[in-house]
Protein backbone atom coordinates (compact mmCIF):
# COMPACT_ATOMS: atom_id res chain seq x y z
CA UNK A 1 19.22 2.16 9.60
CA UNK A 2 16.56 1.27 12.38
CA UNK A 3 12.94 0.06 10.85
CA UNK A 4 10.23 0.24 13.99
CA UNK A 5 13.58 -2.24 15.92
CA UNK A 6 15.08 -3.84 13.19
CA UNK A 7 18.37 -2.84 12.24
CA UNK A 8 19.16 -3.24 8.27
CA UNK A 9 22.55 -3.51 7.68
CA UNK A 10 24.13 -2.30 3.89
CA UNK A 11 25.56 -5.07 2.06
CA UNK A 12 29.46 -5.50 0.54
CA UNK A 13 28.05 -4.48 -2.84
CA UNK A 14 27.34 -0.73 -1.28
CA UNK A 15 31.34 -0.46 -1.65
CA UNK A 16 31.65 -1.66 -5.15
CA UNK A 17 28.77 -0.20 -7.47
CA UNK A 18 27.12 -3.25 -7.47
CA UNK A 19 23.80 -2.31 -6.31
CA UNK A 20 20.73 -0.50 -6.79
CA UNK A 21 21.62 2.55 -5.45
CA UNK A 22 25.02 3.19 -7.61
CA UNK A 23 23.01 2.17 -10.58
CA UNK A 24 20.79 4.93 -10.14
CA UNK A 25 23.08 7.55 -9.65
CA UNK A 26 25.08 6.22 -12.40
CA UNK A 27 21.75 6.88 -15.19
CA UNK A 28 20.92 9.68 -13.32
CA UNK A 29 17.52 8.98 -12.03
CA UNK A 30 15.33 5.38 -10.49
CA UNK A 31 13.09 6.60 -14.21
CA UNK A 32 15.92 6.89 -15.91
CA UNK A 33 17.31 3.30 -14.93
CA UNK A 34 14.31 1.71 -14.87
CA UNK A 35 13.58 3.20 -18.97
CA UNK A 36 16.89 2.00 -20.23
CA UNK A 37 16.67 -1.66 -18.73
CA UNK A 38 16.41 -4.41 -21.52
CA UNK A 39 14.15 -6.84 -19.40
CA UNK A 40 11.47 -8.29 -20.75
CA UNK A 41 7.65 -8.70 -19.03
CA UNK A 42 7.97 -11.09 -15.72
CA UNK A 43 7.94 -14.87 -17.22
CA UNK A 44 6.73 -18.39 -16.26
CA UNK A 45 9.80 -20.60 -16.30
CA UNK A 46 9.40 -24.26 -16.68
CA UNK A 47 6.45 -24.81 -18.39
CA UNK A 48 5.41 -24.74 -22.40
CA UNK A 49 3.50 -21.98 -23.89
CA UNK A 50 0.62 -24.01 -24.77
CA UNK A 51 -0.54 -27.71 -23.39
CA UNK A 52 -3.18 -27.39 -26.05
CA UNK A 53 -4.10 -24.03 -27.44
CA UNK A 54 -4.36 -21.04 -24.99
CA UNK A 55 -7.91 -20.10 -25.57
CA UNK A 56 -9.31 -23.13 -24.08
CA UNK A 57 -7.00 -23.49 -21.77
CA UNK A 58 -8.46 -20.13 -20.31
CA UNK A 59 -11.44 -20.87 -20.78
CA UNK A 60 -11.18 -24.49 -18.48
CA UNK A 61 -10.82 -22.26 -15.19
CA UNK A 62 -14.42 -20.89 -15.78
CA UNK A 63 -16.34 -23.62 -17.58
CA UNK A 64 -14.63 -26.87 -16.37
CA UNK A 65 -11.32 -27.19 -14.47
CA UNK A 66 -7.97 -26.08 -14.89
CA UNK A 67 -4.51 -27.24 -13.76
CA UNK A 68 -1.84 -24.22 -13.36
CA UNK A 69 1.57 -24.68 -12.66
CA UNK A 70 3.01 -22.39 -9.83
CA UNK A 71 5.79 -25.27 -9.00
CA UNK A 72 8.54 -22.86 -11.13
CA UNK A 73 7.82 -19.05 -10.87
CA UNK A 74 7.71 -18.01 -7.52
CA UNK A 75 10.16 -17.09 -4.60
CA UNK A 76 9.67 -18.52 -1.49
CA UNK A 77 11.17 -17.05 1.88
CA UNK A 78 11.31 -19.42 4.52
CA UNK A 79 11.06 -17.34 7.88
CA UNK A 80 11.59 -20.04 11.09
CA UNK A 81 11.96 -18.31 14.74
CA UNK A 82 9.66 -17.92 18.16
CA UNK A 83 9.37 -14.06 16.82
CA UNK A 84 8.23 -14.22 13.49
CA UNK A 85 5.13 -12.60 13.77
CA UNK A 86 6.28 -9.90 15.69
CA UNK A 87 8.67 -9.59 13.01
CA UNK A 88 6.36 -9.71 10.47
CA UNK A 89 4.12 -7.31 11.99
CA UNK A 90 6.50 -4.29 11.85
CA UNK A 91 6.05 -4.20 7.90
CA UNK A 92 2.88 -5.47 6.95
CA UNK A 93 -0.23 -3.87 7.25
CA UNK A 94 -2.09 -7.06 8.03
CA UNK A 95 -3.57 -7.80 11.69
CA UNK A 96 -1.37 -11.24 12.38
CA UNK A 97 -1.66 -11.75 16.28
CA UNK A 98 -4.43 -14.54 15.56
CA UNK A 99 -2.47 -16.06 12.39
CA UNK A 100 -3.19 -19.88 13.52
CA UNK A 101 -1.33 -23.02 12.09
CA UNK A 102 -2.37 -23.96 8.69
CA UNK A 103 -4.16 -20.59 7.89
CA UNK A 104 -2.63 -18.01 4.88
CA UNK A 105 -2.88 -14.39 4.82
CA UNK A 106 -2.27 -12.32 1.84
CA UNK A 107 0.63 -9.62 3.44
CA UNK A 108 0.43 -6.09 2.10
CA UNK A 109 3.99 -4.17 2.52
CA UNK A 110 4.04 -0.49 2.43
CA UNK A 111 6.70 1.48 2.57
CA UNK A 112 7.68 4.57 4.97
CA UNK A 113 5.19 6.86 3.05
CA UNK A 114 2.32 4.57 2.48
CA UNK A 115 3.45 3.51 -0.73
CA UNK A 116 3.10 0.06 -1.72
CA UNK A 117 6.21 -1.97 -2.44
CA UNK A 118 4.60 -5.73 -2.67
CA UNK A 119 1.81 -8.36 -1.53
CA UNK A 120 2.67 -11.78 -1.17
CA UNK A 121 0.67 -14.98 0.35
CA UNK A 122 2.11 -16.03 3.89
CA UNK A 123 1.93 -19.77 5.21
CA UNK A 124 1.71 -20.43 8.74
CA UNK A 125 2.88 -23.88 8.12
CA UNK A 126 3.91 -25.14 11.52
CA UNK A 127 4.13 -23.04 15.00
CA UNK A 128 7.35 -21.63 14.22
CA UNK A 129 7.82 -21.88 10.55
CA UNK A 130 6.20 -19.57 7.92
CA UNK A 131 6.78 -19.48 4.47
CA UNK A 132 6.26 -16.55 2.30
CA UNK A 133 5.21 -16.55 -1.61
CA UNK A 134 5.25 -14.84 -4.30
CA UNK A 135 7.08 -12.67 -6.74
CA UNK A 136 10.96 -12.29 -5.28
CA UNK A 137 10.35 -8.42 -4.81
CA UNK A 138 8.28 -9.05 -1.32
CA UNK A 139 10.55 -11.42 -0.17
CA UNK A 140 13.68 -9.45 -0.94
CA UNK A 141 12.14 -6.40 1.02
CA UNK A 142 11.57 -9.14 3.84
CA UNK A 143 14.92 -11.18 3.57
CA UNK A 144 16.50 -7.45 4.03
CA UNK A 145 15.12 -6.97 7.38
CA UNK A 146 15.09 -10.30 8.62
CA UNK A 147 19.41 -10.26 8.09
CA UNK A 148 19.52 -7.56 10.68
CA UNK A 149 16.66 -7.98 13.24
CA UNK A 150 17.33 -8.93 16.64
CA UNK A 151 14.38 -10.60 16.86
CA UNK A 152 14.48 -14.94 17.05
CA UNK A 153 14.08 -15.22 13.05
CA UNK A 154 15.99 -17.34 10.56
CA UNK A 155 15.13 -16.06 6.71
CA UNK A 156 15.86 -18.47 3.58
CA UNK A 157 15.52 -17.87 0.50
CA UNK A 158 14.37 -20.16 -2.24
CA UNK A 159 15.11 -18.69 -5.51
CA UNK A 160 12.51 -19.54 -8.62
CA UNK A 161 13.34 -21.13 -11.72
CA UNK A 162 14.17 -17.85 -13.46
CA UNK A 163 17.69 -17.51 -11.06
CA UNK A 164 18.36 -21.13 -10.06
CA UNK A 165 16.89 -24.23 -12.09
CA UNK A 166 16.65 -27.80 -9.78
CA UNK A 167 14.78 -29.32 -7.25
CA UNK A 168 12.84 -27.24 -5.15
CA UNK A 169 11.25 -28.20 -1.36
CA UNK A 170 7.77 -28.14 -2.74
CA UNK A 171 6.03 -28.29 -6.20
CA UNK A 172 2.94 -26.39 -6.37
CA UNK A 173 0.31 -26.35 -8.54
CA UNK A 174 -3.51 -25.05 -8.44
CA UNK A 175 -6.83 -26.81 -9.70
CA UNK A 176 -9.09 -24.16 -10.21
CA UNK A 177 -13.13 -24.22 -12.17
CA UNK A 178 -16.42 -25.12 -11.66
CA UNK A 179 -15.21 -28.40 -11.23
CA UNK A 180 -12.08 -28.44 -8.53
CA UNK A 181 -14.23 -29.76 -6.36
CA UNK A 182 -15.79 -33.09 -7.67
CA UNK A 183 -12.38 -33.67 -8.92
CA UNK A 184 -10.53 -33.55 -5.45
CA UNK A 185 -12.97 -35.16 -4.19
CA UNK A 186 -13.10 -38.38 -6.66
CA UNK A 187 -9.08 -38.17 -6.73
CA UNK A 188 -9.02 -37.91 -3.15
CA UNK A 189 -11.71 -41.46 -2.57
CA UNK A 190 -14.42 -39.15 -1.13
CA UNK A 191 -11.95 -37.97 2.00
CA UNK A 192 -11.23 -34.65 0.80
CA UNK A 193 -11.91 -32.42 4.28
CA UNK A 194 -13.97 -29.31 4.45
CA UNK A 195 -11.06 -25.94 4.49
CA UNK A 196 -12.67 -22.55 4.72
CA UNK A 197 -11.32 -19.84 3.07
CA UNK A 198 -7.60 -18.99 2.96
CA UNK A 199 -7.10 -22.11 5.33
CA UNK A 200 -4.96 -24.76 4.59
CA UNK A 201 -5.83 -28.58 4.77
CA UNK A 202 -4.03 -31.68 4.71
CA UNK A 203 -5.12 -35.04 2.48
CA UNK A 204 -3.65 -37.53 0.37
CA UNK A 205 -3.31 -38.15 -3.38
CA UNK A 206 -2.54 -40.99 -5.34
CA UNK A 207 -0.44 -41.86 -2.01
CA UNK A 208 1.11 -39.30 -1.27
CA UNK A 209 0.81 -36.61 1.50
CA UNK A 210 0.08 -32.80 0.50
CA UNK A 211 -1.22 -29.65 1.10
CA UNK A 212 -3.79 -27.52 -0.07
CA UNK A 213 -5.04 -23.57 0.12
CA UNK A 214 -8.21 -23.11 -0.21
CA UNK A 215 -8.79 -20.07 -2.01
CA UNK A 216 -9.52 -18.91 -5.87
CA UNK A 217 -8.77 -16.59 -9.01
CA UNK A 218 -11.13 -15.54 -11.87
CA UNK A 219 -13.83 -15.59 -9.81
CA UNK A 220 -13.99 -19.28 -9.55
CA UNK A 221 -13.14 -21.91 -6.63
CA UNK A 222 -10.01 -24.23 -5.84
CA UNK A 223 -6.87 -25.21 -4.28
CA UNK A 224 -3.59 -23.89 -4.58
CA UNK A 225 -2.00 -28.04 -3.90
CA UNK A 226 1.89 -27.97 -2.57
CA UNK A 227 3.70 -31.17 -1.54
CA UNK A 228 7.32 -32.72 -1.15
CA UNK A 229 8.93 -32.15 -4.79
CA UNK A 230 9.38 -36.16 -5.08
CA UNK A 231 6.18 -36.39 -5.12
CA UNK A 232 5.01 -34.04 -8.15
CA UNK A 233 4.76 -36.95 -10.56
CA UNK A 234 2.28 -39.16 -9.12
CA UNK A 235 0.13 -36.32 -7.73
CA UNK A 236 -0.06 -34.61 -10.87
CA UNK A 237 -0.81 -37.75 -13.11
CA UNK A 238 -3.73 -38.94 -10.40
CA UNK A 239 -4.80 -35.59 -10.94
CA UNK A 240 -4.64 -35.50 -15.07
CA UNK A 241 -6.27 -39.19 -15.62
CA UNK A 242 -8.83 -38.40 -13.23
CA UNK A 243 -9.58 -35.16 -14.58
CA UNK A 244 -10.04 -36.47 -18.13
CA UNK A 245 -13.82 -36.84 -17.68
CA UNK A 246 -14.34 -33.15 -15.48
CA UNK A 247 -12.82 -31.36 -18.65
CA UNK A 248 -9.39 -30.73 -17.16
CA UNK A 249 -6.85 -28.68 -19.05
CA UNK A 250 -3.14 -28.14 -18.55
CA UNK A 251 -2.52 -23.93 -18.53
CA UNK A 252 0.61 -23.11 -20.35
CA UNK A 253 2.17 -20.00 -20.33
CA UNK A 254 0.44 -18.26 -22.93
CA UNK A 255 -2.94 -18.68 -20.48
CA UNK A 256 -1.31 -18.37 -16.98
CA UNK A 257 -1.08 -14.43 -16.98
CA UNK A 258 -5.07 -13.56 -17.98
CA UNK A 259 -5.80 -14.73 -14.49
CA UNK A 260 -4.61 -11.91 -12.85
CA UNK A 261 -6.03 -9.34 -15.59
CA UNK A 262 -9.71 -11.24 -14.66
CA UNK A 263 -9.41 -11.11 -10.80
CA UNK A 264 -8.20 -7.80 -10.75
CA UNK A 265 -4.83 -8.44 -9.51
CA UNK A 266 -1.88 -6.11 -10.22
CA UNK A 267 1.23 -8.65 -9.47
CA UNK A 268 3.77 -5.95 -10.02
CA UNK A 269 3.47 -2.70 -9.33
CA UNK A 270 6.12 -0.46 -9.17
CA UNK A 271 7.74 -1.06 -5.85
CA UNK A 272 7.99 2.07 -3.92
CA UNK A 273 11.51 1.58 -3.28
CA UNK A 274 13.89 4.23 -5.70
CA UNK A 275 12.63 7.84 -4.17
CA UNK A 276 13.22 8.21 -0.22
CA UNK A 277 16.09 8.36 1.96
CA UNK A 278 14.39 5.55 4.28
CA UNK A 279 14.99 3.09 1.41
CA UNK A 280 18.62 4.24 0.64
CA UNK A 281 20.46 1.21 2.66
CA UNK A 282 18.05 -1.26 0.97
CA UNK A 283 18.74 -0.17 -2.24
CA UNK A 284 22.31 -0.38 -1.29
CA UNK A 285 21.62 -3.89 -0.16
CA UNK A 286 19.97 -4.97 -4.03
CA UNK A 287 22.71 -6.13 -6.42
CA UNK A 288 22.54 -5.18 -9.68
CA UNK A 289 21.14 -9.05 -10.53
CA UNK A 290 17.77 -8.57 -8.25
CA UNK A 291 14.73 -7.64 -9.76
CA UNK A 292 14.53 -4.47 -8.48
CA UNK A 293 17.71 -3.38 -10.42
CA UNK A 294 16.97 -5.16 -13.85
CA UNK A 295 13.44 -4.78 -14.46
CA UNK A 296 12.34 -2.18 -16.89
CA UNK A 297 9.42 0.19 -17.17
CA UNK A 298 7.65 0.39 -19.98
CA UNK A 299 4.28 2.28 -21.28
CA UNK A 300 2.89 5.51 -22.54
CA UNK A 301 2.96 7.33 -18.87
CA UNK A 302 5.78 9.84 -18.90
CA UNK A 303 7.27 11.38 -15.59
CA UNK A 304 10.31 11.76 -14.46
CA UNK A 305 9.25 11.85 -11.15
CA UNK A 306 8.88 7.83 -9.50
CA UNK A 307 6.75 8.68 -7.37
CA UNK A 308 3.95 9.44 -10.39
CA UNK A 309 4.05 5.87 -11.13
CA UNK A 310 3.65 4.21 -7.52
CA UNK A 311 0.15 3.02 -6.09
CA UNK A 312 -0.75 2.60 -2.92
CA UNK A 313 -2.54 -0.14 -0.85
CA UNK A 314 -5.56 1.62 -0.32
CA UNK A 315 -6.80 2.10 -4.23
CA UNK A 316 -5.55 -1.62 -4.85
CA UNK A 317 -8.43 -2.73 -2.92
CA UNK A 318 -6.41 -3.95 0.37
CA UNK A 319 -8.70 -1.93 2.86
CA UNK A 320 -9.72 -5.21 4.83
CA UNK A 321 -6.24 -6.30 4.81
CA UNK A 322 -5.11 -3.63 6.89
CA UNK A 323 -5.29 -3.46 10.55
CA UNK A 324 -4.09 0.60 11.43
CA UNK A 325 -4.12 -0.33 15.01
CA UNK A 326 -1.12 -1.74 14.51
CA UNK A 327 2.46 0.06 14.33
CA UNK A 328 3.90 -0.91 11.26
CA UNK A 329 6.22 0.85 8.14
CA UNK A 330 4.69 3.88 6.56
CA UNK A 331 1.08 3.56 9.04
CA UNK A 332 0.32 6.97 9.88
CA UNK A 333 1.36 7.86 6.05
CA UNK A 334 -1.17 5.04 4.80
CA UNK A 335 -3.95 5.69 6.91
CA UNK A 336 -3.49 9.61 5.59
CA UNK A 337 -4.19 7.83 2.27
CA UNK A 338 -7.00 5.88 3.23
CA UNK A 339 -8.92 9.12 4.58
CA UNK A 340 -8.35 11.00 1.39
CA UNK A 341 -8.77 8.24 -1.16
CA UNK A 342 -7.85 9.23 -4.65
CA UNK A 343 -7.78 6.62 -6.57
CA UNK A 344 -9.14 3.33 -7.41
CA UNK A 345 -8.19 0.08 -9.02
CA UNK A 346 -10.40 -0.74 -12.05
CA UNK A 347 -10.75 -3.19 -15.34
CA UNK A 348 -10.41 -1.43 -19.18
CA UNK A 349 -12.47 -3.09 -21.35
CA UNK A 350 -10.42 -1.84 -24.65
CA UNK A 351 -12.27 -1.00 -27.47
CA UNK A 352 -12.70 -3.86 -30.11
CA UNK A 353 -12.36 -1.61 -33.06
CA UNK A 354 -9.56 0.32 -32.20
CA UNK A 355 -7.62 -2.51 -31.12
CA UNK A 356 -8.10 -4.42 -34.82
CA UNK A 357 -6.85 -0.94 -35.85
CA UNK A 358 -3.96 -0.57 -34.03
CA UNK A 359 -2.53 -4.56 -34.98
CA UNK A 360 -3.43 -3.28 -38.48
CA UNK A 361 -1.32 -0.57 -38.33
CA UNK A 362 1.50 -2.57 -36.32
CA UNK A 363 1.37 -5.27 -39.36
CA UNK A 364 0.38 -3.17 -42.70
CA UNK A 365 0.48 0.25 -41.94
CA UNK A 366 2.64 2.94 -43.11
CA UNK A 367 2.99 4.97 -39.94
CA UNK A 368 3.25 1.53 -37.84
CA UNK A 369 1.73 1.19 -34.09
CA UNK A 370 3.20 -1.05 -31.54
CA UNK A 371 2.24 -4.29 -31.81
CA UNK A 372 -0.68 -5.67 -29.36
CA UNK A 373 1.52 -8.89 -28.02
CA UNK A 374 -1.24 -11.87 -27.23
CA UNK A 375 -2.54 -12.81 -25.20
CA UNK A 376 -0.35 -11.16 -22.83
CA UNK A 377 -0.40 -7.38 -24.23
CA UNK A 378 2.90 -6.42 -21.58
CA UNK A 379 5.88 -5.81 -23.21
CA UNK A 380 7.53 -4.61 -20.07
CA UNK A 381 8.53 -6.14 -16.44
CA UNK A 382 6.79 -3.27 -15.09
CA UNK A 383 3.98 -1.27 -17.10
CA UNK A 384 2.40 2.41 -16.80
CA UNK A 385 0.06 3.60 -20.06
CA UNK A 386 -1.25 7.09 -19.58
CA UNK A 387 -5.31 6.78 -19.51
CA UNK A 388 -7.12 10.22 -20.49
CA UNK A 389 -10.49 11.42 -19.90
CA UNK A 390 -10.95 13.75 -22.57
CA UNK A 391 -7.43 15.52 -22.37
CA UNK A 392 -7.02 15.17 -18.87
CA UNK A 393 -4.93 12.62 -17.30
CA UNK A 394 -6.72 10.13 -15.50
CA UNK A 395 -4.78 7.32 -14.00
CA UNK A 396 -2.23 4.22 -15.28
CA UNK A 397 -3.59 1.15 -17.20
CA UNK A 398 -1.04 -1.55 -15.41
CA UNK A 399 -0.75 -4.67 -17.14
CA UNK A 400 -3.72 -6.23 -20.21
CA UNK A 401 -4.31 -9.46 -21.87
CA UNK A 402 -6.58 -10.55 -24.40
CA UNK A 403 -9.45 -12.80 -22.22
CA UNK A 404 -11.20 -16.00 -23.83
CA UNK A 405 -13.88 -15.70 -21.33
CA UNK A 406 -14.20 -11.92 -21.40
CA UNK A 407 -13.98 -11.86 -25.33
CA UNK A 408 -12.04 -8.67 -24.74
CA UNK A 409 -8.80 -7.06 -24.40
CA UNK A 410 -8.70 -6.12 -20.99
CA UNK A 411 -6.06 -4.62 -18.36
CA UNK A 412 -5.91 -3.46 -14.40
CA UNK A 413 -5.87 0.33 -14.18
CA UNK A 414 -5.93 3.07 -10.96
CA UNK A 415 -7.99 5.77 -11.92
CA UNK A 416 -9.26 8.80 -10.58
CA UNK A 417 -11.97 8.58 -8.10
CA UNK A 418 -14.29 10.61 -10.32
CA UNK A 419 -13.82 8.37 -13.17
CA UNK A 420 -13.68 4.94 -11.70
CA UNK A 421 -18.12 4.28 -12.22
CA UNK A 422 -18.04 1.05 -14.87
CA UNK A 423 -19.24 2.01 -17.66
CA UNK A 424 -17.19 5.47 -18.11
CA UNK A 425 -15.65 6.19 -21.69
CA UNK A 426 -11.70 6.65 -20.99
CA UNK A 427 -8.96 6.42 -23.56
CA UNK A 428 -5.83 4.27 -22.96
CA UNK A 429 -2.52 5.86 -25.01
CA UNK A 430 -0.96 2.54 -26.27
CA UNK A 431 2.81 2.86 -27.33
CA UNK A 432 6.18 3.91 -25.56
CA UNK A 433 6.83 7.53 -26.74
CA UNK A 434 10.99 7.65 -26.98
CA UNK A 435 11.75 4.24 -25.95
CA UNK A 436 15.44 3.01 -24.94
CA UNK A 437 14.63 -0.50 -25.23
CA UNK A 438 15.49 -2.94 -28.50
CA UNK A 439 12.38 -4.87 -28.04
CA UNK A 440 10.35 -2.19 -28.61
CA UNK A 441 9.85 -1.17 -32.86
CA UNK A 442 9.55 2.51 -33.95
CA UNK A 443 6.04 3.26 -33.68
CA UNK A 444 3.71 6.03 -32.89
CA UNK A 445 1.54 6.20 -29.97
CA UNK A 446 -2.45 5.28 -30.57
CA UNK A 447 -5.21 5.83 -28.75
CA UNK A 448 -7.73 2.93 -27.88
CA UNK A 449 -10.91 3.81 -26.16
CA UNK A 450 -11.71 1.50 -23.20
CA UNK A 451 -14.66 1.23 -20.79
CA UNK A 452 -14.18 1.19 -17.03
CA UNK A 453 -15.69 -2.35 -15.83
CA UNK A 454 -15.45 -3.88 -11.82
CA UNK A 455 -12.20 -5.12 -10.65
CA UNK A 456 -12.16 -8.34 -10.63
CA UNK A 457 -13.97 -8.57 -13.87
CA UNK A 458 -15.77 -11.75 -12.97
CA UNK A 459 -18.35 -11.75 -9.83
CA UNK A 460 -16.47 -13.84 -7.00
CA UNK A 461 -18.22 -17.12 -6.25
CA UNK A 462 -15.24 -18.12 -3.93
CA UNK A 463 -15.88 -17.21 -0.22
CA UNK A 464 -19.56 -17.90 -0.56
CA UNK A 465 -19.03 -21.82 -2.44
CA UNK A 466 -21.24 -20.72 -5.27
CA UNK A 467 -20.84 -22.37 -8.31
């Protein structure tokens, strides 16, 4: 198949069954498939569930500093060539012809009908070297297309923790709070430089040579720090002892996901991938081992259409990301989208009462509910509750958590224009009517009234260096 001049080229599983494609016709539908998959909610590899206890550890990336581990979860695509821009630039959205060395740009990839399939963060690490991170679902969709362009473009990938466990190029790890800053800048000996947003600097620690992304999550400032995997040791215990007296905290697992839930980030969507004739050679391409294939759907949304359950870039919040000048995958579809806007992305505020009810029910109750996991409330790699106003449907609560800072259980949602004002009374349908999966009990579906709050929850201090 030919993508705006890339060629994509099936792979040997398209002959033997092994692949995306044969899976779905084999359960009869992408809904079907996706329903009857056994995976479990996307995990962080690597790391405990708790350094301490999660609550404070949440709580250290808004009222002192935190230190997350990224060094374990997350693909990276390494994409080396004189064309990878122009590459890049036939499937994301983004404006890239002024993508300088040592900058980052969140990518957004739609597909051929303005559909989102994934966003991921982009390095421009030297002139002809990028490397792309994030969950493996953007850089499978990239890898793809980069094994049959004919454009000057190497693509390796760098599996996470989760598929291969050993040394990796580069650990990674973010310091994120109130104070990130006086931190790096005592563990640094006062020569931390100045990097604007979403740029990338250069600087030492205890020694040794790293990297560092300026940029935030939660509303709060910091670095996203990345250096030669050797050197993870020292950096991290320079970091630690000199942290002691800023308040640091190690985030386990248990504490890592909230962040997303309190910036308003939805890390996995969906991927618009399973419905079109476009994606067919791709999906051929997908063994039966990617993501794509194994992950399950979960949640009290029911369609057996997989289309109902896709988003789009537009209602995300991605507008300023994308640059419709340019002639990339699915643009005339997406700007069609972005003049007719239907949607937007939104935090639910559940209702404090009939959450207590509902783990009542799941723990004592004769007519049980499902259980409210915490802090992370996902149960499924890929989640879609039905969210009512009145008896009208009125969008998809994506994945919750229970928030220390918010004192709430709250989750991402796209609702309906019309009902998207914070403070409008919706109700979220908590359960998974019918379910195929042995991880989730019998229950019966509950409602929990939520109120519709800003996405991200938190005002961002970030760009503007408030703190």
């Amino acid at each position: 198949m030919t993508i705006l001049g890339t060629t994509a080229m099936a792979a040997p599983e398209a002959t033997t069954g092994n692949n995306l494609e044969a899976l779905i016709q084999k359960a009869g539908s992408p809904v079907k498939l996706l329903r009857n998959n056994q995976m479990g909610p996307y995990v962080f590899p690597g790391i405990p569930p708790e350094f301490t206890n999660w609550r404070d550890e949440q709580r250290s990336w808004k009222e002192s500093v935190a230190l997350l581990e990224l060094s374990y979860h997350m693909t990276e695509l390494h994409l080396h060539g004189s064309e990878v821009i122009p590459f890049l630039s036939q499937f994301a959205a983004n404006k890239l012809d002024t993508f300088q060395v040592k900058r980052a740009k969140q990518i957004v990839l739609p597909d051929h009908d303005g559909y989102h399939i994934a966003d991921g963060i982009v390095f421009h690490e030297e002139e002809e070297f990028f490397r792309v991170v994030g969950a493996p679902i953007v850089c499978d969709w990239l890898q793809f297309n980069a094994e049959g362009t004919s454009l000057d473009v190497d693509a390796a990938l760098h599996h996470n923790w989760m598929v291969h466990q050993g040394p990796r190029e580069v650990f990674r790890i973010q310091i994120q709070g109130p104070n990130a800053l006086p931190l790096l800048n005592e563990v640094t000996d006062g020569k931390l430089p100045e990097v604007k947003f979403f740029w990338i600097g250069e600087f030492q620690i205890a020694g040794k040579t790293v990297r560092a992304l300026r940029h935030g999550m939660a509303g709060t400032p910091g670095f996203e720090i990345y250096g030669a995997w050797n050197d993870q040791d020292a950096v991290r215990e320079a970091l630690i002892q000199t942290g002691e007296k800023y308040g640091l905290r190690k985030v386990g697992e248990n504490a890592y996901g909230p962040t997303a839930q309190e910036s308003g980030w939805i890390p996995v969507p969906v991927p618009a991938i399973y419905h079109s004739e476009n994606m067919k050679p791709y999906r051929e391409w997908l063994t039966g081992y990617h993501l794509e294939s194994a992950a399950s759907l979960g949640g009290s949304y029911q369609s057996d259409d997989i289309r109902d359950y896709y988003v789009d870039a537009i209602e995300l919040g991605y507008t300023n990301h994308i640059d419709f000048s340019g002639d990339f995958v699915g643009r005339d579809a997406l700007l069609a989208r972005s003049e007719n806007q239907r949607r937007k992305k939104v935090t639910l505020v559940w209702n404090e009462d009939d959450v207590l009810d509902v783990q009542r029910a799941a723990l004592f109750g004769d007519k049980p509910a499902r259980y409210i996991n915490t802090p992370h409330t996902t149960y499924a790699t890929l989640v879609a509750d039905q969210v009512l106003k009145g008896d009208v449907h009125a969008g998809l609560s994506m994945q919750g958590s229970y928030s220390a800072n918010a004192r709430a259980y709250i989750s991402n949602a796209i609702v309906s224009i019309e009902n998207s004002e914070p403070g409008t009374e919706v109700t979220l349908l908590w359960g998974e009517p019918n379910s195929k999966r042995s991880i989730v009990e019998q229950h019966e579906v509950r409602e929990i009234r939520a109120t519709v709050a800003p996405a991200p929850f938190f005002e961002k201090v970030i760009k503007s260096g408030k703190q």
